[in-house]
C-alpha atoms as a PDB file:
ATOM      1  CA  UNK A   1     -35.639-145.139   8.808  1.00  0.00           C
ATOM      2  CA  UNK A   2     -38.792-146.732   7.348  1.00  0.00           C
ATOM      3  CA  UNK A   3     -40.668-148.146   9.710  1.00  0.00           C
ATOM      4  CA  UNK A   4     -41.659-152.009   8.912  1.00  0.00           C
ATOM      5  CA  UNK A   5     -45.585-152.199   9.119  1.00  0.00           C
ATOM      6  CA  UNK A   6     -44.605-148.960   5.798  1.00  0.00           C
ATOM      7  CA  UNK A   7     -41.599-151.380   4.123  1.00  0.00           C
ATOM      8  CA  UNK A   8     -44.103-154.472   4.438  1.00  0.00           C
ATOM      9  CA  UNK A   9     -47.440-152.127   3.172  1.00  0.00           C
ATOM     10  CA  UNK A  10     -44.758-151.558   0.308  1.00  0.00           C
ATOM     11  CA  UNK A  11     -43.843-155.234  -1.045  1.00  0.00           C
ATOM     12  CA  UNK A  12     -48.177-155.906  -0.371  1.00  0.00           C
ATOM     13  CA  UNK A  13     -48.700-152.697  -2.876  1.00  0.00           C
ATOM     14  CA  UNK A  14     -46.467-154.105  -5.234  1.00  0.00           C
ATOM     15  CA  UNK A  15     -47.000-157.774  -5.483  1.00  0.00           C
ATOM     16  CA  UNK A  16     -51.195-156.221  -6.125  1.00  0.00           C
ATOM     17  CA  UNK A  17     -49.137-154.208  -8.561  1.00  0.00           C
ATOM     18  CA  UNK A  18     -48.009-156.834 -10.100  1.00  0.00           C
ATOM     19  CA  UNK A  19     -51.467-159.024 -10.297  1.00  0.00           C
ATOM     20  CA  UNK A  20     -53.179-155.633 -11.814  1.00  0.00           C
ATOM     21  CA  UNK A  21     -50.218-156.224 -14.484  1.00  0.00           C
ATOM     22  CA  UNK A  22     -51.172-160.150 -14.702  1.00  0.00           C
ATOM     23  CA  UNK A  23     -54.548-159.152 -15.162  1.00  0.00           C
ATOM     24  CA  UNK A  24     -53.897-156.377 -17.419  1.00  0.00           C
ATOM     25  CA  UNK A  25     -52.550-158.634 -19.744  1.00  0.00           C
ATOM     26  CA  UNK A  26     -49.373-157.069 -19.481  1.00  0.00           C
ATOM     27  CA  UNK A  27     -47.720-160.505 -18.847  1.00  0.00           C
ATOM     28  CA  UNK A  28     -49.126-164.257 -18.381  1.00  0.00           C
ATOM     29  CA  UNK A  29     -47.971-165.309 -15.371  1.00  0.00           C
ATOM     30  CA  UNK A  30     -46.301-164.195 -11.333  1.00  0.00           C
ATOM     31  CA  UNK A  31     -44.344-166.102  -9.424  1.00  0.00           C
ATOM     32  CA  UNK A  32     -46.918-167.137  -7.582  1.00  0.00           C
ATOM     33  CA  UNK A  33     -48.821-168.902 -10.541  1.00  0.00           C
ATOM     34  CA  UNK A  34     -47.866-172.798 -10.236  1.00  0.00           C
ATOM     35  CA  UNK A  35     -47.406-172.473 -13.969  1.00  0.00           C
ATOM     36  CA  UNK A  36     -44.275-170.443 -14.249  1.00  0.00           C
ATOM     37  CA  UNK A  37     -41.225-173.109 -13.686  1.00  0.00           C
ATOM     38  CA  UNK A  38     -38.674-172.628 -11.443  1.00  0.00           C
ATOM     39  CA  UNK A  39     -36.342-171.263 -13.387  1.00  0.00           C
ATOM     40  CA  UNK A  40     -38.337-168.948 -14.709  1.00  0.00           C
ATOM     41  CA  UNK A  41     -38.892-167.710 -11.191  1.00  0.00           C
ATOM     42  CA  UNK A  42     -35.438-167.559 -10.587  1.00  0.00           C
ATOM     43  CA  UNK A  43     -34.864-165.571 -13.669  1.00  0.00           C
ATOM     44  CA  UNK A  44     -37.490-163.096 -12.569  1.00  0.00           C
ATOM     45  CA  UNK A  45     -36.328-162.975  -9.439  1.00  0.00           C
ATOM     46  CA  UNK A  46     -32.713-162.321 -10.467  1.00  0.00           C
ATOM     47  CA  UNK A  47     -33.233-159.663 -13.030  1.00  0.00           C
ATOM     48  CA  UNK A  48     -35.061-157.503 -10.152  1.00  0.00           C
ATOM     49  CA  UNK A  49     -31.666-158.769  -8.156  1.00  0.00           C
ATOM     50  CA  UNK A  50     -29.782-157.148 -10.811  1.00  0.00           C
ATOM     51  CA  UNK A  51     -31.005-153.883 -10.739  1.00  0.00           C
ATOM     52  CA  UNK A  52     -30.621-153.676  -7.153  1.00  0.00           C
ATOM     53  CA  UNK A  53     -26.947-154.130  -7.297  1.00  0.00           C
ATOM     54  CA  UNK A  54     -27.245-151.468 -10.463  1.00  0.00           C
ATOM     55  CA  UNK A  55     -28.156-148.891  -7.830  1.00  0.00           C
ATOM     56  CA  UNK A  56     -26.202-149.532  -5.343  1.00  0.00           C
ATOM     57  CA  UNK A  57     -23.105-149.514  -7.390  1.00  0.00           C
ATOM     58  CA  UNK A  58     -24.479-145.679  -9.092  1.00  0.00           C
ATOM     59  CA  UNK A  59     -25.030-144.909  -4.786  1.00  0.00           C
ATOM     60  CA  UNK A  60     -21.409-145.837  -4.323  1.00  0.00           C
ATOM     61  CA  UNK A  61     -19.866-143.628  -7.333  1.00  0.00           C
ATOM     62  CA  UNK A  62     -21.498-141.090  -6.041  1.00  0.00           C
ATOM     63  CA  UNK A  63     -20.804-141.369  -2.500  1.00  0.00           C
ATOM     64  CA  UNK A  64     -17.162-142.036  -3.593  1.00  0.00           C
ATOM     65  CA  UNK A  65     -17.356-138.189  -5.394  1.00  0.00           C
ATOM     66  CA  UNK A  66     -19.012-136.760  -2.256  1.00  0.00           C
ATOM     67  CA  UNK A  67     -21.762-135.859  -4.302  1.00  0.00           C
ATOM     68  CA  UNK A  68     -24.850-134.456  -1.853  1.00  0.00           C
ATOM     69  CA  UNK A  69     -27.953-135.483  -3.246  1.00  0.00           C
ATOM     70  CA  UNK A  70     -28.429-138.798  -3.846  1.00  0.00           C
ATOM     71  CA  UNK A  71     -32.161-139.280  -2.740  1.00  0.00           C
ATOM     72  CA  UNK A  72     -33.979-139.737  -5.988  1.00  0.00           C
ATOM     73  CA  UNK A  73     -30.803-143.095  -6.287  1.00  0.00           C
ATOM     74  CA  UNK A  74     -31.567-144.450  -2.954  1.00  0.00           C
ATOM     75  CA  UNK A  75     -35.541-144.155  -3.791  1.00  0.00           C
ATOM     76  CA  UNK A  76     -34.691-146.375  -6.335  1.00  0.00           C
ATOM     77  CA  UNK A  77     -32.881-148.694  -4.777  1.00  0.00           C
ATOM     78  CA  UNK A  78     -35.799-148.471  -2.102  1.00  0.00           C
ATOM     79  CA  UNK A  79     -38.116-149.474  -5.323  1.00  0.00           C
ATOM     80  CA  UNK A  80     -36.082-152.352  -6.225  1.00  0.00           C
ATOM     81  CA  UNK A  81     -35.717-153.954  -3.273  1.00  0.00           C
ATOM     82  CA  UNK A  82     -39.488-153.900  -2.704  1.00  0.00           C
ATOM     83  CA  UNK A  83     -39.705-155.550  -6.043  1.00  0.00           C
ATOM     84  CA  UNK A  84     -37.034-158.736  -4.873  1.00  0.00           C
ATOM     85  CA  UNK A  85     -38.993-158.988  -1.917  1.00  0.00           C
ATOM     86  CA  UNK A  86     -42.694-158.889  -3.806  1.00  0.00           C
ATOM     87  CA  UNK A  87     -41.500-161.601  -6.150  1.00  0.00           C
ATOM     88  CA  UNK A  88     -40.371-163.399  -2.946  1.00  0.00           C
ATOM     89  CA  UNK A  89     -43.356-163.400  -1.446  1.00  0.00           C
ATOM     90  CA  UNK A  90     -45.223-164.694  -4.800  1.00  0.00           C
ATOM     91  CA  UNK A  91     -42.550-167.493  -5.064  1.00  0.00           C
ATOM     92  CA  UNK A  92     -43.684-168.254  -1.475  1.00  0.00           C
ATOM     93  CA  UNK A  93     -47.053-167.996  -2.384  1.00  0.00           C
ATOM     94  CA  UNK A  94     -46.658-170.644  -5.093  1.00  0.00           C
ATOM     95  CA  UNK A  95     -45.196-172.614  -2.017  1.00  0.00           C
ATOM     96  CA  UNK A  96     -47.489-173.007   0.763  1.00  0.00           C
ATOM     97  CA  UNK A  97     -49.829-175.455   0.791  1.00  0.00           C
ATOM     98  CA  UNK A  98     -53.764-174.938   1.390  1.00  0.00           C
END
Protein backbone atom coordinates (compact mmCIF):
# COMPACT_ATOMS: atom_id res chain seq x y z
CA UNK A 1 0.00 0.00 0.00
CA UNK A 2 1.19 3.55 -0.77
CA UNK A 3 1.72 5.31 2.01
CA UNK A 4 -0.18 8.90 2.05
CA UNK A 5 2.59 11.61 2.73
CA UNK A 6 3.91 9.34 -1.22
CA UNK A 7 -0.01 9.43 -2.75
CA UNK A 8 -0.23 13.24 -1.58
CA UNK A 9 3.76 14.05 -2.88
CA UNK A 10 2.05 12.47 -6.08
CA UNK A 11 -1.16 14.78 -6.83
CA UNK A 12 1.61 18.00 -5.55
CA UNK A 13 4.05 16.58 -8.53
CA UNK A 14 1.36 16.61 -10.83
CA UNK A 15 -0.73 19.64 -10.33
CA UNK A 16 3.38 21.46 -10.77
CA UNK A 17 3.12 19.16 -13.75
CA UNK A 18 0.45 20.62 -14.90
CA UNK A 19 1.52 24.53 -14.30
CA UNK A 20 5.00 23.56 -16.21
CA UNK A 21 2.31 22.58 -19.04
CA UNK A 22 0.36 26.07 -18.42
CA UNK A 23 3.50 27.70 -18.67
CA UNK A 24 4.79 25.77 -21.46
CA UNK A 25 2.18 26.98 -23.47
CA UNK A 26 0.90 23.69 -23.86
CA UNK A 27 -2.60 24.91 -22.79
CA UNK A 28 -4.08 28.43 -21.49
CA UNK A 29 -5.51 27.78 -18.48
CA UNK A 30 -5.82 25.01 -14.94
CA UNK A 31 -8.47 24.67 -12.94
CA UNK A 32 -7.19 26.73 -10.66
CA UNK A 33 -7.10 29.89 -13.01
CA UNK A 34 -10.42 31.97 -12.10
CA UNK A 35 -10.69 32.23 -15.85
CA UNK A 36 -11.65 28.75 -16.86
CA UNK A 37 -15.67 28.51 -16.16
CA UNK A 38 -17.13 25.99 -14.35
CA UNK A 39 -18.02 23.87 -16.76
CA UNK A 40 -15.04 23.83 -18.25
CA UNK A 41 -13.65 22.56 -14.98
CA UNK A 42 -16.07 20.03 -14.81
CA UNK A 43 -15.28 18.88 -18.26
CA UNK A 44 -11.63 18.62 -17.34
CA UNK A 45 -12.28 17.10 -14.44
CA UNK A 46 -14.55 14.44 -15.97
CA UNK A 47 -12.48 13.43 -18.91
CA UNK A 48 -9.55 12.49 -16.29
CA UNK A 49 -12.83 10.71 -14.49
CA UNK A 50 -13.24 8.86 -17.60
CA UNK A 51 -10.13 7.33 -17.99
CA UNK A 52 -10.13 6.16 -14.57
CA UNK A 53 -13.15 4.07 -15.04
CA UNK A 54 -11.27 3.04 -18.59
CA UNK A 55 -8.75 1.24 -16.40
CA UNK A 56 -10.52 -0.13 -14.07
CA UNK A 57 -12.88 -1.77 -16.42
CA UNK A 58 -9.35 -3.24 -18.64
CA UNK A 59 -8.24 -4.34 -14.51
CA UNK A 60 -11.52 -6.18 -14.30
CA UNK A 61 -11.30 -8.15 -17.82
CA UNK A 62 -8.33 -9.15 -16.84
CA UNK A 63 -8.88 -10.17 -13.41
CA UNK A 64 -12.06 -11.88 -14.77
CA UNK A 65 -9.40 -14.12 -17.22
CA UNK A 66 -7.09 -14.71 -14.23
CA UNK A 67 -4.54 -13.09 -16.08
CA UNK A 68 -1.21 -12.56 -13.60
CA UNK A 69 0.33 -9.46 -14.42
CA UNK A 70 -1.58 -6.65 -14.34
CA UNK A 71 0.90 -4.05 -12.75
CA UNK A 72 1.79 -1.83 -15.63
CA UNK A 73 -2.83 -1.47 -15.66
CA UNK A 74 -3.03 -0.70 -12.07
CA UNK A 75 0.06 1.91 -12.49
CA UNK A 76 -2.17 3.47 -14.66
CA UNK A 77 -5.00 3.59 -12.92
CA UNK A 78 -2.59 4.81 -10.02
CA UNK A 79 -1.69 7.75 -12.71
CA UNK A 80 -5.17 8.65 -13.29
CA UNK A 81 -6.39 8.93 -10.16
CA UNK A 82 -3.55 11.28 -9.18
CA UNK A 83 -4.64 13.31 -12.11
CA UNK A 84 -8.71 13.56 -10.69
CA UNK A 85 -7.31 14.42 -7.53
CA UNK A 86 -4.59 17.21 -8.98
CA UNK A 87 -7.40 18.86 -10.90
CA UNK A 88 -9.31 18.71 -7.57
CA UNK A 89 -7.04 20.38 -5.76
CA UNK A 90 -6.68 23.26 -8.59
CA UNK A 91 -10.55 23.54 -8.63
CA UNK A 92 -10.07 24.08 -4.86
CA UNK A 93 -7.45 26.33 -5.41
CA UNK A 94 -9.64 28.54 -7.61
CA UNK A 95 -11.92 28.32 -4.41
CA UNK A 96 -10.37 29.53 -1.36
CA UNK A 97 -10.30 32.84 -0.62
CA UNK A 98 -7.02 34.96 0.31
Amino acid sequence: MLPRWRALELIVIERQRQDKLKADGRFKYTCADLEMTLSQKVAVLTEEVGEVARATLEINALVSRETDDHTELRHALRKELVQVAAISLAWIESLVEE
